[in-house]
C-alpha atoms as a PDB file:
ATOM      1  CA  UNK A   1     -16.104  22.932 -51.523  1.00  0.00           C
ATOM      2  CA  UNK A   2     -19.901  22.054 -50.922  1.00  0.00           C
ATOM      3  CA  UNK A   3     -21.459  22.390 -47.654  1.00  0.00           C
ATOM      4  CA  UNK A   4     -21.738  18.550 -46.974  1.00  0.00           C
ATOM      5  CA  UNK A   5     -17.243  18.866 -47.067  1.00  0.00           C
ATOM      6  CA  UNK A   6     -17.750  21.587 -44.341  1.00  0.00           C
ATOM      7  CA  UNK A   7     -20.739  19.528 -42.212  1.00  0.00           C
ATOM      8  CA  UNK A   8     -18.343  16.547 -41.921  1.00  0.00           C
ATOM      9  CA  UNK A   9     -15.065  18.790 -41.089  1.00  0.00           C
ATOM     10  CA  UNK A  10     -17.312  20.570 -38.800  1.00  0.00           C
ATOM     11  CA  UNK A  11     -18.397  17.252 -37.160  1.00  0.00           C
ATOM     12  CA  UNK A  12     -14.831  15.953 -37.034  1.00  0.00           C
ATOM     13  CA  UNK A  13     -13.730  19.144 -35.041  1.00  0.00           C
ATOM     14  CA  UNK A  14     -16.439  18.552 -32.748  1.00  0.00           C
ATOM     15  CA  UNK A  15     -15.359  15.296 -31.768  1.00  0.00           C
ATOM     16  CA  UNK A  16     -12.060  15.564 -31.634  1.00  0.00           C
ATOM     17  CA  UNK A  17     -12.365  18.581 -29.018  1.00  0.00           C
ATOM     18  CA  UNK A  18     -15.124  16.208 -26.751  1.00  0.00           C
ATOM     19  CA  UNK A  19     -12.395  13.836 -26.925  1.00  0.00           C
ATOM     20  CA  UNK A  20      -9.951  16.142 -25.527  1.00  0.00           C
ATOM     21  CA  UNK A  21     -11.931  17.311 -23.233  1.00  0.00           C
ATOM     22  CA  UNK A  22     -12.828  13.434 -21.777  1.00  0.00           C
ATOM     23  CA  UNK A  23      -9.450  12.701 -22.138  1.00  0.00           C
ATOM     24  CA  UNK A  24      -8.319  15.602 -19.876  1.00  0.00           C
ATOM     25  CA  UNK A  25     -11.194  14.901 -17.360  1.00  0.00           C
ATOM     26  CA  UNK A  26      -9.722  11.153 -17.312  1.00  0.00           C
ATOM     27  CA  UNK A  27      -6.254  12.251 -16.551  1.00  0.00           C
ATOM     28  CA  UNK A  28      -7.779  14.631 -14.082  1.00  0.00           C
ATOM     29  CA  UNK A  29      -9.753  11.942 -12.063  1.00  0.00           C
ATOM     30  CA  UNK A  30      -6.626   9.223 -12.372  1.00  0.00           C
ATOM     31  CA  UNK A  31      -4.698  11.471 -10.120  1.00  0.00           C
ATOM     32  CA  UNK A  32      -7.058  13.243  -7.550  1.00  0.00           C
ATOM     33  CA  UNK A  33      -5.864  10.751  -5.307  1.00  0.00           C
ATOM     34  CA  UNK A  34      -3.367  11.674  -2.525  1.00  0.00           C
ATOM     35  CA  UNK A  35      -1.012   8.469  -2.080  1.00  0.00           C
ATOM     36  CA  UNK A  36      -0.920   6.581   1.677  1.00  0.00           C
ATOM     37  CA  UNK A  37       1.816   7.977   4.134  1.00  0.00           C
ATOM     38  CA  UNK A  38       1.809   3.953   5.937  1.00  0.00           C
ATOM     39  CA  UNK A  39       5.310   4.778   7.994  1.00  0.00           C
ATOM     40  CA  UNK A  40       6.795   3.861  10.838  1.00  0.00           C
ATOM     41  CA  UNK A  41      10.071   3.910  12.461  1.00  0.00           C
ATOM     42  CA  UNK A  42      11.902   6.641  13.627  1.00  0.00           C
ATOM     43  CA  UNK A  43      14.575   6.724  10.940  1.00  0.00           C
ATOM     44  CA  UNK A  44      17.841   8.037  12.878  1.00  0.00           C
ATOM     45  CA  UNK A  45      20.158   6.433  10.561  1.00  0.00           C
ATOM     46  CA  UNK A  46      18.563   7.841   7.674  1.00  0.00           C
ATOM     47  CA  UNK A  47      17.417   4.101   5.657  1.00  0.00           C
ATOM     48  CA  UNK A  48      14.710   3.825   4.672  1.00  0.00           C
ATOM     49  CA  UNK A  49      13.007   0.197   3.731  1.00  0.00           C
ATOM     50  CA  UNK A  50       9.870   0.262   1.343  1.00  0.00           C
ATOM     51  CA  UNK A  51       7.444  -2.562   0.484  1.00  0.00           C
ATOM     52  CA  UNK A  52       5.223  -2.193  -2.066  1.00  0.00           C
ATOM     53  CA  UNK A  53       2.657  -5.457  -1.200  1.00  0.00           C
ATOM     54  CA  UNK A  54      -0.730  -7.101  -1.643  1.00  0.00           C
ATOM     55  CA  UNK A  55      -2.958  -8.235   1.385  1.00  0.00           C
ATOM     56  CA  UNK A  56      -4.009 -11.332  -0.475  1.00  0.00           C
ATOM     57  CA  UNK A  57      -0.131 -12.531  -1.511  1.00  0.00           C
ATOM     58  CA  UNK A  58       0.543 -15.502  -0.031  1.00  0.00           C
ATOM     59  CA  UNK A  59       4.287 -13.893  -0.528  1.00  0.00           C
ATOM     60  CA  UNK A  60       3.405 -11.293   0.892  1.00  0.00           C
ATOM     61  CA  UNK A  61       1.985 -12.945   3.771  1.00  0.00           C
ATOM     62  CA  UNK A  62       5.030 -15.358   4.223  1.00  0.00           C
ATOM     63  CA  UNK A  63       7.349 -12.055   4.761  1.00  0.00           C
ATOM     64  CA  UNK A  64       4.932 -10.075   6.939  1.00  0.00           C
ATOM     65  CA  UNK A  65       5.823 -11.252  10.205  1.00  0.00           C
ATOM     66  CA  UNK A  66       9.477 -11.055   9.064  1.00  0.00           C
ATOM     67  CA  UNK A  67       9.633  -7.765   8.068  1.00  0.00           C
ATOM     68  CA  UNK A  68       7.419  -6.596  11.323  1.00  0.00           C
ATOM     69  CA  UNK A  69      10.672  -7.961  13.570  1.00  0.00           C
ATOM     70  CA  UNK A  70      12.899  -6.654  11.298  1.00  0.00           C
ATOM     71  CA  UNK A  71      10.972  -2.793  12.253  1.00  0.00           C
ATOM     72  CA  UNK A  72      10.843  -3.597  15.480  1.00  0.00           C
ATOM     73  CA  UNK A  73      14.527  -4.359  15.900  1.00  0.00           C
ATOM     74  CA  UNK A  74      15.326  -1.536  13.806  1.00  0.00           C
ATOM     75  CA  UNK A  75      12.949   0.841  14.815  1.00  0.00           C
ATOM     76  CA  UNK A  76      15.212   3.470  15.962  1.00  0.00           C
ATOM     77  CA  UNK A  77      17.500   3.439  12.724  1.00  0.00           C
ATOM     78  CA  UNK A  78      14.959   2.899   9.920  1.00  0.00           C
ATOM     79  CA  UNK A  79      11.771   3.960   8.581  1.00  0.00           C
ATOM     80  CA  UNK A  80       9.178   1.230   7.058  1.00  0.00           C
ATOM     81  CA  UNK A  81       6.728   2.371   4.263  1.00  0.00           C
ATOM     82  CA  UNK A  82       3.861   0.427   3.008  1.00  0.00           C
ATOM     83  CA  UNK A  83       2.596   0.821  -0.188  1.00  0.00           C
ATOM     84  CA  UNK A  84      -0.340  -0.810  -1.541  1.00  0.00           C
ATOM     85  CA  UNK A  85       0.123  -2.900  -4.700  1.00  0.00           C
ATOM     86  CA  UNK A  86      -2.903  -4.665  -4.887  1.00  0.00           C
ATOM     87  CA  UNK A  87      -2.420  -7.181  -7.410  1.00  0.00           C
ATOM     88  CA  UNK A  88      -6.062  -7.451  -8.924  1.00  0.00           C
ATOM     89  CA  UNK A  89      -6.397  -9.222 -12.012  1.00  0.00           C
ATOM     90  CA  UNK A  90      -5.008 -12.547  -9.608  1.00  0.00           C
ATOM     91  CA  UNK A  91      -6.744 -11.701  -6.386  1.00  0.00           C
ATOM     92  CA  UNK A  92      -9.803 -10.399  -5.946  1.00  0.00           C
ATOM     93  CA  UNK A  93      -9.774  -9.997  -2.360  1.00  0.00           C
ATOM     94  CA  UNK A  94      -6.465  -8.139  -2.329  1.00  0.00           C
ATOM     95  CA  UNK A  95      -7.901  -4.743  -2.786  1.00  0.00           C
ATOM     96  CA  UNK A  96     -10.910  -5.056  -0.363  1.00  0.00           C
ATOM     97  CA  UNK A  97      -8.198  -5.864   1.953  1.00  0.00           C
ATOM     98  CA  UNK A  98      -6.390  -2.615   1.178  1.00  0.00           C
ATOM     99  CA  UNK A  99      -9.540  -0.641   1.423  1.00  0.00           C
ATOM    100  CA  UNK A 100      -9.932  -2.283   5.350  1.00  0.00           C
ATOM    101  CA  UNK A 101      -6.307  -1.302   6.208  1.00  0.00           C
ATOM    102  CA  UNK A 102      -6.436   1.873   4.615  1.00  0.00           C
ATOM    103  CA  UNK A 103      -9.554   2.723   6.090  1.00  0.00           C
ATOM    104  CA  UNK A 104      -8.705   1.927   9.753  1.00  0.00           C
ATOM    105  CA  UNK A 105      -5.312   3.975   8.946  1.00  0.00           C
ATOM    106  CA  UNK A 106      -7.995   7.325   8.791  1.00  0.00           C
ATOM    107  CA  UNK A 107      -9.094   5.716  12.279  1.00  0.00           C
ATOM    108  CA  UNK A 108      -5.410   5.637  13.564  1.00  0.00           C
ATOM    109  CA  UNK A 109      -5.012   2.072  13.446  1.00  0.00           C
ATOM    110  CA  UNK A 110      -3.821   1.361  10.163  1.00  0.00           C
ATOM    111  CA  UNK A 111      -0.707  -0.930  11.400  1.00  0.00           C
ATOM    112  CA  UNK A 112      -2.959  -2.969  13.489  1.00  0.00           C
ATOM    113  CA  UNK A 113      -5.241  -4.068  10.907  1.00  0.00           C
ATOM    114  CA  UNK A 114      -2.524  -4.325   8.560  1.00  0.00           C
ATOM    115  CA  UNK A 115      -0.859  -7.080  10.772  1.00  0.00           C
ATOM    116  CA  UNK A 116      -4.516  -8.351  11.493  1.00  0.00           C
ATOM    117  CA  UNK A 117      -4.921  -8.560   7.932  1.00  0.00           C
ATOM    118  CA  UNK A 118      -1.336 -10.608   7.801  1.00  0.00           C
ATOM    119  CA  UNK A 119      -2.252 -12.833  10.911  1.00  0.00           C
ATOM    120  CA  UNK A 120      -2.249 -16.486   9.548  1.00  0.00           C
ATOM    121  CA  UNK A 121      -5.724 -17.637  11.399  1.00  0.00           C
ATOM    122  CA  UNK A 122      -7.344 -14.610   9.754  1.00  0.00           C
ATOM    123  CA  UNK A 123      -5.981 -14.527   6.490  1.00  0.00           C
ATOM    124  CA  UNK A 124      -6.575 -18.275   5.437  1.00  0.00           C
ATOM    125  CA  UNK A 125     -10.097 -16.902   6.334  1.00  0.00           C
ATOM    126  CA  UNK A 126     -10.436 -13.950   4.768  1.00  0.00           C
ATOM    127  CA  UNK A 127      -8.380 -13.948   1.805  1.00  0.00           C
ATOM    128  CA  UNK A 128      -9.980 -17.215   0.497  1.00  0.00           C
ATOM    129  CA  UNK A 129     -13.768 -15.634   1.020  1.00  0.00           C
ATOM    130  CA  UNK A 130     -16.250 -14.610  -1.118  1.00  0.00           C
ATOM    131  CA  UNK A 131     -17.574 -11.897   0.980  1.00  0.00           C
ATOM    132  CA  UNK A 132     -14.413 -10.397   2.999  1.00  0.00           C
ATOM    133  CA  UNK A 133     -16.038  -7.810   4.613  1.00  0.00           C
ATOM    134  CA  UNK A 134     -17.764  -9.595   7.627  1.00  0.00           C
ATOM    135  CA  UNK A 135     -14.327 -10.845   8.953  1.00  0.00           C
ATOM    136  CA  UNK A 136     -13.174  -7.055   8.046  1.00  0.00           C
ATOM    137  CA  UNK A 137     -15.944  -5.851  10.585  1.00  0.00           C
ATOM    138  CA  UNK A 138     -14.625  -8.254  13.064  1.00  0.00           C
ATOM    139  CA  UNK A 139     -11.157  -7.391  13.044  1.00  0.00           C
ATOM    140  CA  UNK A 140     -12.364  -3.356  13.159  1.00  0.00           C
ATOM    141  CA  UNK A 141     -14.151  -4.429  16.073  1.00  0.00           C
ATOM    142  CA  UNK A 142     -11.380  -6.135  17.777  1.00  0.00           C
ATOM    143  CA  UNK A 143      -9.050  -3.272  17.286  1.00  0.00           C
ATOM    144  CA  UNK A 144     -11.152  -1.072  19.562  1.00  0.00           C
ATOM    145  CA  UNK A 145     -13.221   1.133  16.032  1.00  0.00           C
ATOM    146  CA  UNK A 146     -16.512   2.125  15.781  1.00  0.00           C
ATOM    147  CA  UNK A 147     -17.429  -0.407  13.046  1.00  0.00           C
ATOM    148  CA  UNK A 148     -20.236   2.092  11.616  1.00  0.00           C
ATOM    149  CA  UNK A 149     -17.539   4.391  10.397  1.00  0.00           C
ATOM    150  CA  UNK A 150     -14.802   2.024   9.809  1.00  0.00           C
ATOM    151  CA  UNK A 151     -17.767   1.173   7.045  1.00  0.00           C
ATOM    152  CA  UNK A 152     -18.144   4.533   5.854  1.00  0.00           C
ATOM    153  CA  UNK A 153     -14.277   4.580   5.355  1.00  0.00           C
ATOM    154  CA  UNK A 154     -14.419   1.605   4.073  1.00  0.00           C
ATOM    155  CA  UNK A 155     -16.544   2.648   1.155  1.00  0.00           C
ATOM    156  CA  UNK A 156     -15.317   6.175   0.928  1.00  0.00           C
ATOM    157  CA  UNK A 157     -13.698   8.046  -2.318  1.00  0.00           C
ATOM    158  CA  UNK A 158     -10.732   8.939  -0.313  1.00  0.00           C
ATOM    159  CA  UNK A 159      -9.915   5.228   0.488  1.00  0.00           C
ATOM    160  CA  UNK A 160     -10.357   4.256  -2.735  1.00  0.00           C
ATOM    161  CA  UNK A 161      -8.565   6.868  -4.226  1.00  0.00           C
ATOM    162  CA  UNK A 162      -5.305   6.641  -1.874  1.00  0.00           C
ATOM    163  CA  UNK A 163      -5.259   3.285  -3.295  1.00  0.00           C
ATOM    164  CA  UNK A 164      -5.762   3.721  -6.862  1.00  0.00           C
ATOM    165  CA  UNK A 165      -2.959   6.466  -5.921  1.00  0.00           C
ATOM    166  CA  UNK A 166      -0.859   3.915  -4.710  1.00  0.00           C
ATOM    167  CA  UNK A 167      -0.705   1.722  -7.617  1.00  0.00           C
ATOM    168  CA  UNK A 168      -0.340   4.443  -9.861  1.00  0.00           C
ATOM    169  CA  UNK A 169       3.403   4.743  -8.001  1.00  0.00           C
ATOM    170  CA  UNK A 170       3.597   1.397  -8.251  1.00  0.00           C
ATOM    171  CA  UNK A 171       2.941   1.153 -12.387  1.00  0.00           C
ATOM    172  CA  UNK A 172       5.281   3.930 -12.878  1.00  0.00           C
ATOM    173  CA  UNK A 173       8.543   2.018 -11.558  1.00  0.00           C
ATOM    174  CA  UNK A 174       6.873  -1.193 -13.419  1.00  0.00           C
ATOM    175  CA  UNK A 175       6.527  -3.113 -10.146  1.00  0.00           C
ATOM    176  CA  UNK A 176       6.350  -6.708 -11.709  1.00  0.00           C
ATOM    177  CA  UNK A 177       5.302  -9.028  -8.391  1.00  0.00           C
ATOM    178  CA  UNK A 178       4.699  -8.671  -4.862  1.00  0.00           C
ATOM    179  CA  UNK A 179       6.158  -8.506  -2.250  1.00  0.00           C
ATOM    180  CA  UNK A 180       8.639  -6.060  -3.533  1.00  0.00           C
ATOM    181  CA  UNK A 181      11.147  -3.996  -1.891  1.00  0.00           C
ATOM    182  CA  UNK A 182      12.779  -1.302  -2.048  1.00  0.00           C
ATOM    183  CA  UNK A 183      16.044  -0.349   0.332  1.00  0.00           C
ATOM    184  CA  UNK A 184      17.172   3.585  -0.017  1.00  0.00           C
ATOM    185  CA  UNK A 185      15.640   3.844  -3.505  1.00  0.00           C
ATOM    186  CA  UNK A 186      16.977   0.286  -4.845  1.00  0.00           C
ATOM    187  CA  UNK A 187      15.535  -2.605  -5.418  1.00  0.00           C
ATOM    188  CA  UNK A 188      16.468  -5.611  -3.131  1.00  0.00           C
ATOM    189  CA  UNK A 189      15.788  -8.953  -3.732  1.00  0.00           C
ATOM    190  CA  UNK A 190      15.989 -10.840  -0.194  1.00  0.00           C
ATOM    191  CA  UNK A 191      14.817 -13.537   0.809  1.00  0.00           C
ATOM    192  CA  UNK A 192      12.017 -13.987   4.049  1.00  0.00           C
ATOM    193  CA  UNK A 193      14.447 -14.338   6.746  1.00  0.00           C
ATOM    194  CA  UNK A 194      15.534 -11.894   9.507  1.00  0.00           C
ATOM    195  CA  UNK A 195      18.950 -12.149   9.163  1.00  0.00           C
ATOM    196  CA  UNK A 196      19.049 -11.513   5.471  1.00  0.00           C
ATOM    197  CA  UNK A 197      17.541  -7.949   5.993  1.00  0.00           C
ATOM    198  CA  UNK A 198      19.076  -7.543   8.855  1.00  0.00           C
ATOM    199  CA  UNK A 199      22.541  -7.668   6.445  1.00  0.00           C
ATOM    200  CA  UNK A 200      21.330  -5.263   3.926  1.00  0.00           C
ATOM    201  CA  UNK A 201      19.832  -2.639   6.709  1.00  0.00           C
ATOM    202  CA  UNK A 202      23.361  -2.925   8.526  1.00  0.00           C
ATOM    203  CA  UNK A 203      25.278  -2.400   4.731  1.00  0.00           C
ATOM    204  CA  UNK A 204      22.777   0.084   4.151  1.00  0.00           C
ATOM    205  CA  UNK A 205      23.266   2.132   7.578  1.00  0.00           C
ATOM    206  CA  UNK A 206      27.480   1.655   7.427  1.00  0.00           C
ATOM    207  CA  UNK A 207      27.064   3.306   3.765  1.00  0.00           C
ATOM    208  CA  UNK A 208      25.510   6.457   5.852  1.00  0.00           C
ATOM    209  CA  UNK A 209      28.134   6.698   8.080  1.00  0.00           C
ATOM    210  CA  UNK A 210      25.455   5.752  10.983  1.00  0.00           C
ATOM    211  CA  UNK A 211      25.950   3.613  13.887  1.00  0.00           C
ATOM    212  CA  UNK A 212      23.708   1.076  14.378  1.00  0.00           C
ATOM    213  CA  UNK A 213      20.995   1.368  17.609  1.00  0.00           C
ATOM    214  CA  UNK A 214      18.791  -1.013  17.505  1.00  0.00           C
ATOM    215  CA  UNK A 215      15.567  -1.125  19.953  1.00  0.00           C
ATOM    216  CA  UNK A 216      13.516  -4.447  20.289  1.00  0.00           C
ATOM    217  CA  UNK A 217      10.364  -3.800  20.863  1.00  0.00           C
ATOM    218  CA  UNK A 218       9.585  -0.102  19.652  1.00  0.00           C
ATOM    219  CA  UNK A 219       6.895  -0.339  17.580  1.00  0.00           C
ATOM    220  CA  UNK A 220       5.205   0.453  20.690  1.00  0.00           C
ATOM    221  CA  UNK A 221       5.182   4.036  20.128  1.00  0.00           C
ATOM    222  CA  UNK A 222       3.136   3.813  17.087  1.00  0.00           C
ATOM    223  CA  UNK A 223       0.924   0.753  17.746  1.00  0.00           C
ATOM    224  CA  UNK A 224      -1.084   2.020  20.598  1.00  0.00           C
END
């Protein structure tokens, strides 16, 4: 075999191993991201209700102050977990409105914003803006956070990571819409009323063997 045979094998080798090597770093960088630990809820009956949702879902927005009295009436029983699904490709406010929650969550306000984020004055304001961030700034301010570093965590790697980290959970049970939930590891399909979660948290609590406690009003203890 002539030395031009050997060049090109060499070449090909070459390649393929910087392509290995990219691919690896790729895979590395997709999952340095540490998920979002949004709970509340105390969780004595041992149910737990997830939502994986996008600020910018009108959906989404239609259940929020739903599923907020449904928490607060089953605070003691149940735990609540937000997950971000920011739907992207459809709304391009949706994960700027992530970053804001997730980045007053490293300020210790994350449910606050989140249901300032879900407030119907502010989000027909925000969600339909071209530039977000000034009402995010706003809300930051009104929540009692120094707005200089609710900007820095705003903009921060870690933010944007827990996010990308978020979906990533998302994609891997296919997640096909927002809101969706999730009820002790099974999809639910329920519609935006109290009284239909209300019947699947009570089925769901029965199935444990639990007796249901209920405790209006005791999202207190984590929305200082």
């Amino acid at each position: 075999m002539n030395k031009g045979f050997w060049g090109i094998l060499g070449g090909i080798v070459i390649i393929f191993g910087l392509f290995v090597i990219f691919a690896h770093h790729s895979n590395s960088s997709s999952s340095s991201g540490t998920p979002s630990q949004n709970i509340e809820g105390l969780g004595k009956a041992n149910v737990k209700l997830v939502e994986y949702g996008d600020y910018e879902c009108p959906y989404c927005e239609e259940y929020a102050s739903v599923v907020s009295q449904v928490v607060s009436d089953e605070f003691n029983n149940i735990t609540f977990q937000f997950i971000n699904y920011p739907l992207t490709s459809i709304h391009p406010n949706a994960f700027p409105g992530a970053r804001a929650a997730q980045a007053a969550g490293l300020m210790g306000k994350f449910w606050q914003m989140h249901d300032a984020l879900y407030n119907p004055s502010n989000w027909n304001q925000w969600s339909t803006s071209n530039n977000p961030m000034p009402y995010f700034q706003t809300y930051a301010s009104q929540l009692g956070l120094n707005v200089k570093t609710f900007i820095n965590k705003y903009n921060s790697n870690q933010v944007n990571n827990m996010i990308e980290a978020d979906m990533a959970l998302g994609n891997k049970i296919n997640i096909q819409g927002t809101p969706t939930f999730y009820l002790d590891g099974k999809q639910i399909q329920v519609s935006p009323q109290v009284s239909a979660f209300e019947k699947l948290i009570n089925a769901a609590i029965a199935s444990h063997g639990s007796v249901s406690n209920t405790s209006s009003g005791s999202t207190t203890q984590t929305k200082k």
